[in-house]
C-alpha atoms as a PDB file:
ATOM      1  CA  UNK A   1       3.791 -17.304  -3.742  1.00  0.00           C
ATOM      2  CA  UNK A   2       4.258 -15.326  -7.162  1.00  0.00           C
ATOM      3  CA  UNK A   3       3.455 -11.800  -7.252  1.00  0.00           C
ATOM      4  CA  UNK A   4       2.619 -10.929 -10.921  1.00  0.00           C
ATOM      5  CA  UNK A   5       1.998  -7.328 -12.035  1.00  0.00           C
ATOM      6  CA  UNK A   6      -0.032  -5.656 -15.312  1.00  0.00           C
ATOM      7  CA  UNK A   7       2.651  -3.182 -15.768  1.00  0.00           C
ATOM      8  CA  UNK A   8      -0.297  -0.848 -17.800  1.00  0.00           C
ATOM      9  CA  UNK A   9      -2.357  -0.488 -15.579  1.00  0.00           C
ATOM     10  CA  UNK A  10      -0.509  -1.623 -12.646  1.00  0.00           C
ATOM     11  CA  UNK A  11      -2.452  -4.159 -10.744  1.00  0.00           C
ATOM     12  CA  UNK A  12      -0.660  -6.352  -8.465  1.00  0.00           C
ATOM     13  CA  UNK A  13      -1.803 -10.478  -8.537  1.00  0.00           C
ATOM     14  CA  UNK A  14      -1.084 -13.268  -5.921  1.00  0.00           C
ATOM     15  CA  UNK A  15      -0.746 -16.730  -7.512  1.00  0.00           C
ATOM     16  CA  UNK A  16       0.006 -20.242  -6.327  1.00  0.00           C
ATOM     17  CA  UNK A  17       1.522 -20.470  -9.747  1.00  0.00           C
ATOM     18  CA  UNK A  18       4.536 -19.781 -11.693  1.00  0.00           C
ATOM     19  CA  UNK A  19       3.501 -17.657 -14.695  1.00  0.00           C
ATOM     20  CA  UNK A  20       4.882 -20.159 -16.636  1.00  0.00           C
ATOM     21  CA  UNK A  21       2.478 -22.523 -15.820  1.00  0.00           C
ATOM     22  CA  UNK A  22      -1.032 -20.627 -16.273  1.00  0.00           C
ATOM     23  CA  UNK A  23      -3.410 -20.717 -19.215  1.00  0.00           C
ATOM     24  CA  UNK A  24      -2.644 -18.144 -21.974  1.00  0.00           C
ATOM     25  CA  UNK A  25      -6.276 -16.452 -20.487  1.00  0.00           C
ATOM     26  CA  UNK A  26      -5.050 -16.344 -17.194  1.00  0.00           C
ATOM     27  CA  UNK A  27      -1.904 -14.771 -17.968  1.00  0.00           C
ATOM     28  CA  UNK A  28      -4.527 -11.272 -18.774  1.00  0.00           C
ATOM     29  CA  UNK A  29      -4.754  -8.809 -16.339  1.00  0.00           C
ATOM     30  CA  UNK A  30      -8.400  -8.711 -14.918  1.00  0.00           C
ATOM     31  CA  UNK A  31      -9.015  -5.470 -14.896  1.00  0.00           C
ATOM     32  CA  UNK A  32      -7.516  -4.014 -18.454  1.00  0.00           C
ATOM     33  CA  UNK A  33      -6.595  -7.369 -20.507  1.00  0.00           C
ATOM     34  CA  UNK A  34      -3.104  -6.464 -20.830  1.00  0.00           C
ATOM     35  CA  UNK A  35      -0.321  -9.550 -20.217  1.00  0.00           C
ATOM     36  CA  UNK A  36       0.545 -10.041 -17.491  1.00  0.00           C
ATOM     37  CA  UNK A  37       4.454  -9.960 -15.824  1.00  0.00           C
ATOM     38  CA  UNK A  38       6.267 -11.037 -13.196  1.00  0.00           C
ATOM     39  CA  UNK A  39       6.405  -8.482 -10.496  1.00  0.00           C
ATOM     40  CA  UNK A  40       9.814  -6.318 -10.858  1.00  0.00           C
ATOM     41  CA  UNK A  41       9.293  -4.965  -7.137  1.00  0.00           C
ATOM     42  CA  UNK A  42       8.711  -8.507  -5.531  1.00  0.00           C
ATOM     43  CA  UNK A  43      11.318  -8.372  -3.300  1.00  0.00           C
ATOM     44  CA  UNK A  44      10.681  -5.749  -0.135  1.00  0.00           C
ATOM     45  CA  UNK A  45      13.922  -3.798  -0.006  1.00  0.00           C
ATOM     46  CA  UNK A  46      12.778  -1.996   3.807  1.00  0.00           C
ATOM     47  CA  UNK A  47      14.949  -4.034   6.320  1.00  0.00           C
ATOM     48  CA  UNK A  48      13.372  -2.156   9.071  1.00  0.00           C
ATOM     49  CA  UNK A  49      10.594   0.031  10.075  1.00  0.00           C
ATOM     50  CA  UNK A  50      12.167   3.385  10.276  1.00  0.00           C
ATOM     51  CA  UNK A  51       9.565   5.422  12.283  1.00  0.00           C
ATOM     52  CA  UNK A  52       9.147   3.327  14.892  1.00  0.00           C
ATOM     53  CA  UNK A  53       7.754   4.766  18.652  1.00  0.00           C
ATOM     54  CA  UNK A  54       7.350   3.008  21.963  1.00  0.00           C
ATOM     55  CA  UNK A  55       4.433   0.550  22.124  1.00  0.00           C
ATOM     56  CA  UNK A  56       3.704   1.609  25.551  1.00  0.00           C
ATOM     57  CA  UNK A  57       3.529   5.191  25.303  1.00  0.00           C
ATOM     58  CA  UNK A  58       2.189   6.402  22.148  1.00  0.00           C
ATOM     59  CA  UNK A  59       2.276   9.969  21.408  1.00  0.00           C
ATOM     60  CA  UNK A  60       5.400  12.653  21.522  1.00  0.00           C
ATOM     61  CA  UNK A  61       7.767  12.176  23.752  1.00  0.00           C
ATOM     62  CA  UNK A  62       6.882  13.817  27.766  1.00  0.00           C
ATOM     63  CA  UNK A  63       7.795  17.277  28.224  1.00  0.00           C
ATOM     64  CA  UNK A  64       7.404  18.171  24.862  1.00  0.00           C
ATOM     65  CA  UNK A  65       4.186  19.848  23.476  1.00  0.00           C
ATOM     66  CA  UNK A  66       2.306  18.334  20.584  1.00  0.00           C
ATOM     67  CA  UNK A  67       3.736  20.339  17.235  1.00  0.00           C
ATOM     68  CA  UNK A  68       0.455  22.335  15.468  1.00  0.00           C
ATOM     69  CA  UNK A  69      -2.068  22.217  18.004  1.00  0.00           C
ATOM     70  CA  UNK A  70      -3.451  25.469  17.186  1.00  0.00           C
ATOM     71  CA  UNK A  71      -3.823  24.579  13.436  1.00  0.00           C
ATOM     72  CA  UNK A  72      -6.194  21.597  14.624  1.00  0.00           C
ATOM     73  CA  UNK A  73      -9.289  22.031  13.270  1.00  0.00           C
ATOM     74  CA  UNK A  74     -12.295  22.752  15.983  1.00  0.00           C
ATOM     75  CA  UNK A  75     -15.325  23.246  14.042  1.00  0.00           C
ATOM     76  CA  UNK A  76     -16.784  20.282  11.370  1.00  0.00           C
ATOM     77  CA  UNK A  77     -15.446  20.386   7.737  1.00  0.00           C
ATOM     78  CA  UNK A  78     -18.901  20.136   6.241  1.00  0.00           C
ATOM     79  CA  UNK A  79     -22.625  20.832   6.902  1.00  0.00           C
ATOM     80  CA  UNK A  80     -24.661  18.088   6.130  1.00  0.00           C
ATOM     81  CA  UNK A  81     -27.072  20.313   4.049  1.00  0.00           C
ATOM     82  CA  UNK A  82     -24.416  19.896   0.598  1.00  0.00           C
END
């Protein structure tokens, strides 16, 4: 599937299409009416996730103490009253 870009305003598209092949109007971004492109970053260049923990045990590792615990905050950010 082609991924086309509007490199102004920089709105990603999914087509079934080439861009070759659409109408002249649906080669405008939706959102700004610029052209549209063909997506320069269309290929994912991440081969692997690189923070990547244990599904089974989620959190730090045992025997070590969660980092900032004491810079948590305890009380609500807001009041409701504004």
């Amino acid at each position: 599937m082609p991924r086309l870009a509007c490199w102004k305003c920089g709105r990603q598209l999914y087509t079934t299409a080439p861009l070759e092949s659409l109408f002249a109007e649906e080669r405008r971004c939706p959102r700004c009416g610029a052209f549209l492109n063909d997506d320069r970053r269309g290929v994912e260049r991440r081969s692997y996730d690189r923070r990547q923990g244990p599904a089974k045990n989620p959190g730090p590792p045992e025997g070590i103490e969660e980092r900032r615990v004491e810079d948590r905050r305890k009380d609500r950010r807001r009041t409701k009253g504004g």
